[in-house]
C-alpha atoms as a PDB file:
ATOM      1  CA  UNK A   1     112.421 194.864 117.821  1.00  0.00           C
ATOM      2  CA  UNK A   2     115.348 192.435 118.062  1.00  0.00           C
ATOM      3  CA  UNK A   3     115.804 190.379 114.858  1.00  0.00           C
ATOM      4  CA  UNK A   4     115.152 186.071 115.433  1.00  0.00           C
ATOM      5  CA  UNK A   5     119.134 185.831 114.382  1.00  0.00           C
ATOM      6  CA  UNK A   6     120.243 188.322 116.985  1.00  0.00           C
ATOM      7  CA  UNK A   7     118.114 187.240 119.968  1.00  0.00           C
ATOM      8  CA  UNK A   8     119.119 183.606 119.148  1.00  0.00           C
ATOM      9  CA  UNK A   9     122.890 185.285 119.110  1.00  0.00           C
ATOM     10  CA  UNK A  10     121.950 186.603 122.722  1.00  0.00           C
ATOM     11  CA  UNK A  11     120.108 183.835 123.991  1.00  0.00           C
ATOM     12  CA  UNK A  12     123.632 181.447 123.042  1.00  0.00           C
ATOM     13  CA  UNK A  13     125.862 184.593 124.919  1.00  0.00           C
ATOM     14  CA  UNK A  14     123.862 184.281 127.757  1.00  0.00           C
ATOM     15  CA  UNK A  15     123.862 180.673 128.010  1.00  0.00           C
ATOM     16  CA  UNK A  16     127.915 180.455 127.537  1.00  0.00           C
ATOM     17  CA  UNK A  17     128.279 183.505 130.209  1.00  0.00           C
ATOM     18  CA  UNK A  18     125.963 181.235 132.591  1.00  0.00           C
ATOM     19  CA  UNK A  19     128.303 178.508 131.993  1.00  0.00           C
ATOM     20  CA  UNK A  20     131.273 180.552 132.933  1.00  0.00           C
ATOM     21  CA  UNK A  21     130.253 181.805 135.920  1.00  0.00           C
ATOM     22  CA  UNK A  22     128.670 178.137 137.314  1.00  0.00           C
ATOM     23  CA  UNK A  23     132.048 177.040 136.442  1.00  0.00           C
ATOM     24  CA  UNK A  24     133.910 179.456 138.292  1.00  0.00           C
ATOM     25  CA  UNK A  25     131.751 179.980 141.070  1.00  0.00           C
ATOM     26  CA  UNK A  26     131.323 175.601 141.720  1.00  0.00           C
ATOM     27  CA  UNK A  27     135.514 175.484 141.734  1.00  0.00           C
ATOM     28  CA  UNK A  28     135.401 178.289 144.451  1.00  0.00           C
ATOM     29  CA  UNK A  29     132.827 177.197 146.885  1.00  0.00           C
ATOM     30  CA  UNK A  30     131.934 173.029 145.789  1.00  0.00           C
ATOM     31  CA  UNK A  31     135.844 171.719 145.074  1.00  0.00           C
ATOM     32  CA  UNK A  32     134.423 171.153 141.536  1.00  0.00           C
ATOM     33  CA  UNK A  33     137.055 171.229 138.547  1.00  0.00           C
ATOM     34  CA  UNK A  34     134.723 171.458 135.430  1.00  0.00           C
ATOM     35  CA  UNK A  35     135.325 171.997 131.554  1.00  0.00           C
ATOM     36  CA  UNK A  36     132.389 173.450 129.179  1.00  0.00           C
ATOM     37  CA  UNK A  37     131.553 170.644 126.773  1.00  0.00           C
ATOM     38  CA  UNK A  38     128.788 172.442 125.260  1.00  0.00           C
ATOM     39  CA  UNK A  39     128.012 172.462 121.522  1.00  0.00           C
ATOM     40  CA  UNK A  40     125.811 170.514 118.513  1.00  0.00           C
ATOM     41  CA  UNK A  41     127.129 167.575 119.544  1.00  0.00           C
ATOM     42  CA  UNK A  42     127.394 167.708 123.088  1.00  0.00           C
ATOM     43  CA  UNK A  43     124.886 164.783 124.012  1.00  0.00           C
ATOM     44  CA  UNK A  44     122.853 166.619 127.041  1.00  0.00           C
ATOM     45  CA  UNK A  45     126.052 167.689 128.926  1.00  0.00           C
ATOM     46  CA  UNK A  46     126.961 171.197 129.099  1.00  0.00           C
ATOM     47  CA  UNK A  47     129.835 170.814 131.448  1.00  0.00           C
ATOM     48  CA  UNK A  48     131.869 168.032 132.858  1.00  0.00           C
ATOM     49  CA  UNK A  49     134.890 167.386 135.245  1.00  0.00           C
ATOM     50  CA  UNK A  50     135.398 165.930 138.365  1.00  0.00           C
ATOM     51  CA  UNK A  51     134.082 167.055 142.216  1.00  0.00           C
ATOM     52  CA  UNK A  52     136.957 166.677 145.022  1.00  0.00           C
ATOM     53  CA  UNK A  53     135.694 165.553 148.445  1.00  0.00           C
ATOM     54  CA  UNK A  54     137.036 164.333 151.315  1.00  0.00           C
ATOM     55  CA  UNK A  55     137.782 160.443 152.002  1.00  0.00           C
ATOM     56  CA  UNK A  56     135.216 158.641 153.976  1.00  0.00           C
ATOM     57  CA  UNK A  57     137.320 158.266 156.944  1.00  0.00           C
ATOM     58  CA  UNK A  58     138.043 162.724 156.837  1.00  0.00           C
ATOM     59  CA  UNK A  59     139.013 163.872 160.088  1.00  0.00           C
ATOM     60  CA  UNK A  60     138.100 167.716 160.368  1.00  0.00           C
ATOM     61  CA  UNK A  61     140.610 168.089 163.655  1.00  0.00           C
ATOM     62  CA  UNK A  62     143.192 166.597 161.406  1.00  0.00           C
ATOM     63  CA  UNK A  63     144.256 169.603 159.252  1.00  0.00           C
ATOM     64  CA  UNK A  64     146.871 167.422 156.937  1.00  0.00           C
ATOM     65  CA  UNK A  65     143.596 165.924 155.862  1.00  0.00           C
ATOM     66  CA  UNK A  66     142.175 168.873 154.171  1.00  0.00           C
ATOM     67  CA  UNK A  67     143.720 167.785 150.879  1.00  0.00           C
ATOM     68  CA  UNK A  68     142.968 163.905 150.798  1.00  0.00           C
ATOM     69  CA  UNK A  69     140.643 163.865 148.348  1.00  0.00           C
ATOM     70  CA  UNK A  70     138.691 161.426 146.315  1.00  0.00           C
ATOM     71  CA  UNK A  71     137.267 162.244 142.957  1.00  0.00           C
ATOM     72  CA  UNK A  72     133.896 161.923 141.802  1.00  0.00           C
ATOM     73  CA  UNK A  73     132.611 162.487 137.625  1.00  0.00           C
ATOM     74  CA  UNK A  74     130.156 165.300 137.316  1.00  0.00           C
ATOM     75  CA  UNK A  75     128.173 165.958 133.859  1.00  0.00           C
ATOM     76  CA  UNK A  76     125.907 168.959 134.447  1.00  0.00           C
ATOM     77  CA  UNK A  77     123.782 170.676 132.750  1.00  0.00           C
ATOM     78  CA  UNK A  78     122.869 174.781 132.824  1.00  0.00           C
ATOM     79  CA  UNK A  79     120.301 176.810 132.319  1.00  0.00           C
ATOM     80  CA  UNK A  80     120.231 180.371 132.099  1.00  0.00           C
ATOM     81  CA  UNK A  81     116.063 180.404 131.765  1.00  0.00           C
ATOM     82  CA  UNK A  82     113.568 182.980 132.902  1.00  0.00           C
ATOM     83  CA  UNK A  83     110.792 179.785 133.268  1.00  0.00           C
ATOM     84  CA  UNK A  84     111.305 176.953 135.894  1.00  0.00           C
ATOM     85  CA  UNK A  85     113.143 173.955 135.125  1.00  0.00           C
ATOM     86  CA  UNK A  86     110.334 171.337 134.833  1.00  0.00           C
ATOM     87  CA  UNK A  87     110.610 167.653 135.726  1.00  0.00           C
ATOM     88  CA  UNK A  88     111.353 166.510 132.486  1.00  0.00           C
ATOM     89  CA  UNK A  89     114.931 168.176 132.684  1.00  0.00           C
ATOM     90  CA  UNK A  90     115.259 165.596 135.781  1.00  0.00           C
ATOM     91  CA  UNK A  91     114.471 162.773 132.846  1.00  0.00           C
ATOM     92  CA  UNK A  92     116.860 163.974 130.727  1.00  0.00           C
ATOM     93  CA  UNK A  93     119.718 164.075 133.069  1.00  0.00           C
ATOM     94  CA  UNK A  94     118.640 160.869 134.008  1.00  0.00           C
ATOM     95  CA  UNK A  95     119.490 159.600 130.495  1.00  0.00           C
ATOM     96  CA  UNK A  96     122.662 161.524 130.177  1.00  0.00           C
ATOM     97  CA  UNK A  97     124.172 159.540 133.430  1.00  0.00           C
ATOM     98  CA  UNK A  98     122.264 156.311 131.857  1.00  0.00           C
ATOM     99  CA  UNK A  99     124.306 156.541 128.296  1.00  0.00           C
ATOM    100  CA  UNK A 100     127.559 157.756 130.116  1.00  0.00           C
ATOM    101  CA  UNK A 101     127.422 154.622 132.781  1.00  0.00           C
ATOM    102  CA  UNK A 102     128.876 151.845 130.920  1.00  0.00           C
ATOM    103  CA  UNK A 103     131.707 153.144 130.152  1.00  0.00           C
ATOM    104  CA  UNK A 104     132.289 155.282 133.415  1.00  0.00           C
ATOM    105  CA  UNK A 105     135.313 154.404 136.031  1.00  0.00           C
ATOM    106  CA  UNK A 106     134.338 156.350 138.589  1.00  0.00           C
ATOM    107  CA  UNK A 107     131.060 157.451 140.178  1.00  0.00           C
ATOM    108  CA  UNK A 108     129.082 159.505 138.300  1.00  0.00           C
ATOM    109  CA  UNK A 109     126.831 162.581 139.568  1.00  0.00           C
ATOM    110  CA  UNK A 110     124.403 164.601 137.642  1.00  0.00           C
ATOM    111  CA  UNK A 111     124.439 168.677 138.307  1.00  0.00           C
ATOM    112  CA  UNK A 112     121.516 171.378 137.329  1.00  0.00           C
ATOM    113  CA  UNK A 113     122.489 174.610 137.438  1.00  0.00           C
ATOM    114  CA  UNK A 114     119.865 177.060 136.737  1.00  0.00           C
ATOM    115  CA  UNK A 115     119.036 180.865 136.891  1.00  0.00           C
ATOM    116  CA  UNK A 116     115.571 180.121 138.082  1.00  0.00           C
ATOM    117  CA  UNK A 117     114.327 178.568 140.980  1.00  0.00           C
ATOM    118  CA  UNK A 118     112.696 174.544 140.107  1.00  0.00           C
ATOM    119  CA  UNK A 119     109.425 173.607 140.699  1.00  0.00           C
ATOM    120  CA  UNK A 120     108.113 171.625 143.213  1.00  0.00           C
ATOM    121  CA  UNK A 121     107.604 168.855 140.512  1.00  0.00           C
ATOM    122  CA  UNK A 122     111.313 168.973 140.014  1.00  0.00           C
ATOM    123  CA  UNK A 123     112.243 168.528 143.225  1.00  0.00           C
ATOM    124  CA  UNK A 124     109.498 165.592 144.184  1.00  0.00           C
ATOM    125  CA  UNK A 125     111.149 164.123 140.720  1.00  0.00           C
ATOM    126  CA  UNK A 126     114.616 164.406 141.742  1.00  0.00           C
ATOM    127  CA  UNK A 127     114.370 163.192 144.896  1.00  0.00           C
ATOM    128  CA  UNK A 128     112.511 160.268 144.048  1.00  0.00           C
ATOM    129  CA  UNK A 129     115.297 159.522 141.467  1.00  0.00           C
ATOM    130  CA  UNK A 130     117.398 156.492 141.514  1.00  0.00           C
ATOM    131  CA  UNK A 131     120.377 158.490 140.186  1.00  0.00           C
ATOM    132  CA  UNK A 132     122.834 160.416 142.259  1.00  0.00           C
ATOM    133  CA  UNK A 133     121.152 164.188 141.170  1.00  0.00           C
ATOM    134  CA  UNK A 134     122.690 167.627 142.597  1.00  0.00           C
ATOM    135  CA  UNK A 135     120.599 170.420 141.867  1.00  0.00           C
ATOM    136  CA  UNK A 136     121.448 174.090 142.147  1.00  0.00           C
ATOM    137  CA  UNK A 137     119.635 177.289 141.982  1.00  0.00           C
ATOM    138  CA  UNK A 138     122.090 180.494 141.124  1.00  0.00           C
ATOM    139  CA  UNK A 139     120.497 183.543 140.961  1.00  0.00           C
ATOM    140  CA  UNK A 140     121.199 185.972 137.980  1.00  0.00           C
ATOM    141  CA  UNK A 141     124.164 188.354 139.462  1.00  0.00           C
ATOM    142  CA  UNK A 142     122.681 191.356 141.107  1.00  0.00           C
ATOM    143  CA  UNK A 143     121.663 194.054 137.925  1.00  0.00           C
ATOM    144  CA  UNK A 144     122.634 198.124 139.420  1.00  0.00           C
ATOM    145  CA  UNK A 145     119.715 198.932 141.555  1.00  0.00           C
ATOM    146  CA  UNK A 146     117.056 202.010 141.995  1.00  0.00           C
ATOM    147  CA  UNK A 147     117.009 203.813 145.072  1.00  0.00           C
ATOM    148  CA  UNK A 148     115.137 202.057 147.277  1.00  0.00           C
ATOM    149  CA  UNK A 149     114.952 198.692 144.981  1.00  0.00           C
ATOM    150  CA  UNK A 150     116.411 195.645 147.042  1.00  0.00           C
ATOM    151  CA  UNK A 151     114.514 192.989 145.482  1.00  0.00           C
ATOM    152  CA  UNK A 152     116.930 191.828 143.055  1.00  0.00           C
ATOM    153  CA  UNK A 153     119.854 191.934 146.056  1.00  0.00           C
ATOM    154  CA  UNK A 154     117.734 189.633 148.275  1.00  0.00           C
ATOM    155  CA  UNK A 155     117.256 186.608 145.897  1.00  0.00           C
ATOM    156  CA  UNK A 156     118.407 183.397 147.509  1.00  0.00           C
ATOM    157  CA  UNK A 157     119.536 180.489 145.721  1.00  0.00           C
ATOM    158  CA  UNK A 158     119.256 176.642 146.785  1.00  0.00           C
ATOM    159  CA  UNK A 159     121.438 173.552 146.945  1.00  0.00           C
ATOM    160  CA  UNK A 160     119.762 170.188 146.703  1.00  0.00           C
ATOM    161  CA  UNK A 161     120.875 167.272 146.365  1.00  0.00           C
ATOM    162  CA  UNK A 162     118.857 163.781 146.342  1.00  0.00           C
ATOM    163  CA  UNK A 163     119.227 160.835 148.720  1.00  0.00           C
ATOM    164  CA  UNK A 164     120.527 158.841 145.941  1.00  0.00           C
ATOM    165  CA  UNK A 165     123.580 160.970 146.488  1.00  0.00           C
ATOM    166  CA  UNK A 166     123.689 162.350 150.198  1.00  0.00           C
ATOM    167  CA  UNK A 167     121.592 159.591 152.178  1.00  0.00           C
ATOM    168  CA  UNK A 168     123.234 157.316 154.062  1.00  0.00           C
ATOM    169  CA  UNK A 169     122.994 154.742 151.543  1.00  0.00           C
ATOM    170  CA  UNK A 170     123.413 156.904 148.748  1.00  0.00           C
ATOM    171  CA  UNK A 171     127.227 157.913 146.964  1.00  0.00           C
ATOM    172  CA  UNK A 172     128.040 160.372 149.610  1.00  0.00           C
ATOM    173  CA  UNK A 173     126.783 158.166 152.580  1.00  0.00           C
ATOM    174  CA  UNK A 174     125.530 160.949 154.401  1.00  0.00           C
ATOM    175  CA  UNK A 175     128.378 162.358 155.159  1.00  0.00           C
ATOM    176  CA  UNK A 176     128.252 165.793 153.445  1.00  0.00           C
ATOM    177  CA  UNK A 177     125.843 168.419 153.374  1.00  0.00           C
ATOM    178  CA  UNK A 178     124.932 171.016 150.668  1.00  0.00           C
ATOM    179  CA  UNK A 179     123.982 174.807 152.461  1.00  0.00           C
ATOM    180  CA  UNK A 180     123.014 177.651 150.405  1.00  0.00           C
ATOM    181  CA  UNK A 181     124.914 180.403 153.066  1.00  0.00           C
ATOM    182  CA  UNK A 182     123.425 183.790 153.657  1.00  0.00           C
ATOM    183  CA  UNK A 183     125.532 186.329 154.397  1.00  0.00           C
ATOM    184  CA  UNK A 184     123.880 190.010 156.559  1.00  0.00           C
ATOM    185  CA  UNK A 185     125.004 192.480 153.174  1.00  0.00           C
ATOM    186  CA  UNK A 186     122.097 189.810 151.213  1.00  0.00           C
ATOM    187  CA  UNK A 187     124.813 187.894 149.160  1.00  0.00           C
ATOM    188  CA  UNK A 188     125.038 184.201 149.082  1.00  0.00           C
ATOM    189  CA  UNK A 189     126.853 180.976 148.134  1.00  0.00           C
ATOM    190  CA  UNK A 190     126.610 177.545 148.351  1.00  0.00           C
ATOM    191  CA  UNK A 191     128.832 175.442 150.896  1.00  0.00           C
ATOM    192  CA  UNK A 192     129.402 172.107 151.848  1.00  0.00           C
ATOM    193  CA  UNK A 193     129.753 170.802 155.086  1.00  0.00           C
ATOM    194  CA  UNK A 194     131.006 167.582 157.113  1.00  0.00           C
ATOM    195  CA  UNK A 195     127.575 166.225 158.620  1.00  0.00           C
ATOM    196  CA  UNK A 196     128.932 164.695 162.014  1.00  0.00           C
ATOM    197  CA  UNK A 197     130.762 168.009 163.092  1.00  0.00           C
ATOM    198  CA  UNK A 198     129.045 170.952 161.325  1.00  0.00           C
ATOM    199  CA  UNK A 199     132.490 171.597 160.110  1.00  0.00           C
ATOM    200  CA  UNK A 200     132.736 173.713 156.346  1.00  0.00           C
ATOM    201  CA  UNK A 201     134.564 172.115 154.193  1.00  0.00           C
ATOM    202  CA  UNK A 202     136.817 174.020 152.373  1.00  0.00           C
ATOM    203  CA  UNK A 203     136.555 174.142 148.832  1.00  0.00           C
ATOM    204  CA  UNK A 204     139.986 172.461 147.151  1.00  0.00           C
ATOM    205  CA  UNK A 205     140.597 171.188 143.537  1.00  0.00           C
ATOM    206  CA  UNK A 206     144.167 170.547 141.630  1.00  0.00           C
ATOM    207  CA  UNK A 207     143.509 173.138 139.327  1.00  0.00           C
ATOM    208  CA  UNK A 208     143.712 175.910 142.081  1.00  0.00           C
ATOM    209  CA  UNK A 209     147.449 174.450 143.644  1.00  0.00           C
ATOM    210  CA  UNK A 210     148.677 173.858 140.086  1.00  0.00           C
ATOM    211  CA  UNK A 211     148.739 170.179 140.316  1.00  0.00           C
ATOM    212  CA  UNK A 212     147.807 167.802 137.547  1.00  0.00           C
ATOM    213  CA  UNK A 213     144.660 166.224 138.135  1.00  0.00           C
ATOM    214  CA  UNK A 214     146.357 162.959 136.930  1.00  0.00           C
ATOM    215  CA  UNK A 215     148.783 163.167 139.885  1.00  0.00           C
ATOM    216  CA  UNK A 216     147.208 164.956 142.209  1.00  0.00           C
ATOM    217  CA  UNK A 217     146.604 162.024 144.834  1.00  0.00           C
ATOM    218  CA  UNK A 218     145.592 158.352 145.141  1.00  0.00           C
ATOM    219  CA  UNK A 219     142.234 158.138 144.885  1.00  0.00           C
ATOM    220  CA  UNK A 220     140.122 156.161 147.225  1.00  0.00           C
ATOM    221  CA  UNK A 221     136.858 155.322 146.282  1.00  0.00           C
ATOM    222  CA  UNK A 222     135.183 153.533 149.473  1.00  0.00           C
ATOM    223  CA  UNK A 223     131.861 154.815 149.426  1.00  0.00           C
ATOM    224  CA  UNK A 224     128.663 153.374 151.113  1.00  0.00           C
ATOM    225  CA  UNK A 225     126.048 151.737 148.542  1.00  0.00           C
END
């Protein structure tokens, strides 16, 4: 039997690892450039950075648009849990973009990342939220397989996202969607996507062209309340 200090020692690996891979896989597929934060002292966030989307007025026929980003703060949160994410995580992130608000000067947008799917609680509570919540489900990567075992290989994740941040009166103004995309071999990923012409946006952030964040562009914050 594993000793308490060692699974506590396994439980923080797995946690870190989890963080890792949300961080990688959210700069690959969401335009998210995110730094782990995590620690005693970390005040609810586990992660934070900033999410690069297109400008309110993005043309997807217009190709020298593809970079013209705005930037948007993200604190997020992961959770590399066998049990569901109950509501009360919603609460919490709640108060994490509450005590961060005051002193924010940009938009702010809480992300859940967990290895488990959430409740329907969870959802009802995030979508009823007044805050701009993004919540994502990433399956644990796929373990080797039996013969004959596809179970593991078949689990879908989810991308929600509340209409305090996607409806048209919320930060995003409707103008992006979130898509968990299946592809035929049974892997998936989440996408985003420019609501008026079903066009996939593709995923961009400084970090990956080797441009300071600082510099990268001006910034235009025009977003529908």
């Amino acid at each position: 039997m594993m000793s308490s200090t060692r699974l506590a020692l396994a439980t923080v690996h797995r946690g870190i690892a989890f963080e890792e891979r949300s961080m990688q896989l959210l700069q690959q597929h969401l335009s998210m450039s995110l730094r782990r934060v995590g620690g005693r002292d970390d005040g609810g966030v586990d992660l934070m950075g900033w999410w690069w989307l297109p400008t309110p007025d993005f043309d997807p026929s217009a190709r020298e648009n593809l970079s013209k980003r705005r930037r948007i703060r993200v604190l997020a949160q992961c959770k590399a849990e066998k049990k569901k994410p109950g509501p009360h995580y919603i609460r919490e992130l709640e108060g994490v973009l509450h005590r961060h608000i005051s002193s924010a000067e940009h938009p702010l947008v809480a992300l859940f990342v967990s290895t488990s799917p959430f409740t329907k609680a969870t959802l009802l509570r995030a979508q009823s939220s007044p805050a701009p919540i993004f919540l994502l489900h990433l399956p644990p990567e796929t373990p080797e397989l039996e013969p004959g075992d596809d179970g593991a290989k078949n689990a879908i994740g989810t991308a929600v996202w509340n209409p305090a941040l996607a409806g048209s009166r919320g930060l995003l103004g409707g103008k992006i969607e979130a898509r968990w995309e299946r592809s035929v071999s049974g892997s998936g990923r989440p996408g985003l996507w420019w609501s008026s012409s079903n066009y996939r946006l593709p995923s961009w952030t400084p970090d990956a062209c080797e441009v300071p964040i600082e510099d990268a562009f001006d910034v235009h914050m025009d977003v529908e309340r």
